[in-house]
C-alpha atoms as a PDB file:
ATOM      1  CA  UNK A   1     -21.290 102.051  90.546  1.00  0.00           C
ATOM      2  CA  UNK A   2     -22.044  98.949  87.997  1.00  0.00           C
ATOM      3  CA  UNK A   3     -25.489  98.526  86.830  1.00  0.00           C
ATOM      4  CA  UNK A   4     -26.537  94.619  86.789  1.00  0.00           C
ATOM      5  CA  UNK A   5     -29.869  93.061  86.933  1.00  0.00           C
ATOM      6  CA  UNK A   6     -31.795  95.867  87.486  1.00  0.00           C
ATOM      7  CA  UNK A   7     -30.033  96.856  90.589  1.00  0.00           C
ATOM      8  CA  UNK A   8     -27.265  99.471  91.312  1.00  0.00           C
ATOM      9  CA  UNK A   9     -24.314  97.876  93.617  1.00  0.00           C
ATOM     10  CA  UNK A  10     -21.207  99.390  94.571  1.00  0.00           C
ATOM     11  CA  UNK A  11     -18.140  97.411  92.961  1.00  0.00           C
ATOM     12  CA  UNK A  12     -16.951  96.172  96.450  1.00  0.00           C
ATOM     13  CA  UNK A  13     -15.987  92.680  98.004  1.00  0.00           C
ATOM     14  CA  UNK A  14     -19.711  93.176  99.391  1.00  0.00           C
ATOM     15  CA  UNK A  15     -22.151  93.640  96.946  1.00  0.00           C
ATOM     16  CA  UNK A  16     -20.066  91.681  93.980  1.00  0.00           C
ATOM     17  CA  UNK A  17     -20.216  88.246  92.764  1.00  0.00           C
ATOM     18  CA  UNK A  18     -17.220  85.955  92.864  1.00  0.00           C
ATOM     19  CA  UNK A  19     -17.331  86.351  88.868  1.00  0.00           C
ATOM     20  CA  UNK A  20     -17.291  90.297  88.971  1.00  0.00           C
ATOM     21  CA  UNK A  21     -14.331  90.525  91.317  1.00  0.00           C
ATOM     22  CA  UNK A  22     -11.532  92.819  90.074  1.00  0.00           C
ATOM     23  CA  UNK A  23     -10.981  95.179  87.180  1.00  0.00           C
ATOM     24  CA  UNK A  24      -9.340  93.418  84.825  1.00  0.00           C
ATOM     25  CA  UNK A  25     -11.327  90.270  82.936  1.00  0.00           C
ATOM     26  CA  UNK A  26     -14.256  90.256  80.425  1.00  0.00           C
ATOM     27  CA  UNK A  27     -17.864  90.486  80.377  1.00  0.00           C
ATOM     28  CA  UNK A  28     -18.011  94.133  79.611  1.00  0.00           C
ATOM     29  CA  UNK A  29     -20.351  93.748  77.044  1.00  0.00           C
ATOM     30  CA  UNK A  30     -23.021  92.228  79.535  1.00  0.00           C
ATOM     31  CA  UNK A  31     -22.344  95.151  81.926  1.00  0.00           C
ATOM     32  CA  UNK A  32     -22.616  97.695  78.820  1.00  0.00           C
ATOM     33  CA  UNK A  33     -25.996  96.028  78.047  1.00  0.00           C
ATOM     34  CA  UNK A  34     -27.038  96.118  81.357  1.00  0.00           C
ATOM     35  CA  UNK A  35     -26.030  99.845  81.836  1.00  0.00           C
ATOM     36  CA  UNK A  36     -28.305 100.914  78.583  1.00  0.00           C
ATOM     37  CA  UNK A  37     -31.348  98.973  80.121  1.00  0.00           C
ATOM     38  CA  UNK A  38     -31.202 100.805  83.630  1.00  0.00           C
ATOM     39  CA  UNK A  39     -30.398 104.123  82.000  1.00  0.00           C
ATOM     40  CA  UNK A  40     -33.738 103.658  79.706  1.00  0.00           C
ATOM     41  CA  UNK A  41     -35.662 102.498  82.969  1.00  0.00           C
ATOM     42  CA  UNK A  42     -34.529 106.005  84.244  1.00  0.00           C
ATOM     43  CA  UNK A  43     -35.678 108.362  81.180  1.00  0.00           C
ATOM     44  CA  UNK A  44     -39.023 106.369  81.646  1.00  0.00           C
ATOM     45  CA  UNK A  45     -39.385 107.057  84.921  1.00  0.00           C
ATOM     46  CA  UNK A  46     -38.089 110.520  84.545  1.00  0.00           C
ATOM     47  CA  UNK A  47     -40.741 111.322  82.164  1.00  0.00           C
ATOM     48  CA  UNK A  48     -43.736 109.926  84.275  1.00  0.00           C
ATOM     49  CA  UNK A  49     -42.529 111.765  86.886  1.00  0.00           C
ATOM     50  CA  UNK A  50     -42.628 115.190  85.117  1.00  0.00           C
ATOM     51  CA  UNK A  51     -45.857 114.403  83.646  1.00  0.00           C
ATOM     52  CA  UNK A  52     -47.216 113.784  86.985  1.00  0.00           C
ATOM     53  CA  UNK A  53     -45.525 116.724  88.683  1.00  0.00           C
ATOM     54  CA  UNK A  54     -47.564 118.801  86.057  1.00  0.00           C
ATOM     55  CA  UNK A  55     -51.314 117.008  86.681  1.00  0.00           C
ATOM     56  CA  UNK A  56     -50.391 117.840  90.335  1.00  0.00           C
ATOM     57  CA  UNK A  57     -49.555 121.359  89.579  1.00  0.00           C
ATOM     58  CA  UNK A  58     -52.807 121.706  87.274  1.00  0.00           C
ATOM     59  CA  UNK A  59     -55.096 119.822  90.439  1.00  0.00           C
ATOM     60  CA  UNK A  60     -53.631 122.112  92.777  1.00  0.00           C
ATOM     61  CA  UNK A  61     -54.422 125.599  90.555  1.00  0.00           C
ATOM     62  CA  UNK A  62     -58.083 124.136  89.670  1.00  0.00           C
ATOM     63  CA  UNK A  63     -58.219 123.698  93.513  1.00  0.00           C
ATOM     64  CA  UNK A  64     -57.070 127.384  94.328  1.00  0.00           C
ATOM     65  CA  UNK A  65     -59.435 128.454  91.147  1.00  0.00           C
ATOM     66  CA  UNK A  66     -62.971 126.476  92.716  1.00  0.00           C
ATOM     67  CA  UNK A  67     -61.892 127.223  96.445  1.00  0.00           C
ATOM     68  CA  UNK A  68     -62.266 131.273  95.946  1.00  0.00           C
ATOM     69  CA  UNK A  69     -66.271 130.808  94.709  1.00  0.00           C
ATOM     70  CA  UNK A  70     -68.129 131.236  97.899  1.00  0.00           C
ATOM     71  CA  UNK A  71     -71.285 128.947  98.162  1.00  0.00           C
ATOM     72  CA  UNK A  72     -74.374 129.430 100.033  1.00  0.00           C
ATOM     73  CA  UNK A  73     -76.812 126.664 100.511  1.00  0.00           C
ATOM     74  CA  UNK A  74     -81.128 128.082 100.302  1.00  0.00           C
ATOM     75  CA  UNK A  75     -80.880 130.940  98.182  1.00  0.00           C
END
């Protein structure tokens, strides 16, 4: 898979640019770039997503916690 613009192709005749056609030729510095950028897009979004995994976690144990109190309306 090569990284470029923000969005993950496959290196095929399909998803490739007339440029980016073949292995051999330059412009791996670009692509090296490129690669860094998406890979810190994905620790980002790795991290929000286990920080909000464990406010979900906490919601749904508060929830269990308050939904065991029985309440009686008039007394």
């Amino acid at each position: 898979m090569k990284a470029s613009g923000g969005k993950r192709t496959w290196m095929t005749s399909e998803g490739a640019n007339a440029d980016d056609a073949g292995d051999g030729g330059g412009g791996y510095g670009s692509d090296a770039v490129s690669a860094e950028e998406a890979n810190k897009l994905y620790v980002g979004l790795l991290i929000m997503l286990i920080f909000s995994e464990a406010l979900a976690l906490y919601g749904l144990i508060v929830a269990l916690i308050l939904s065991q109190h029985s309440y009686e309306c008039g007394k």
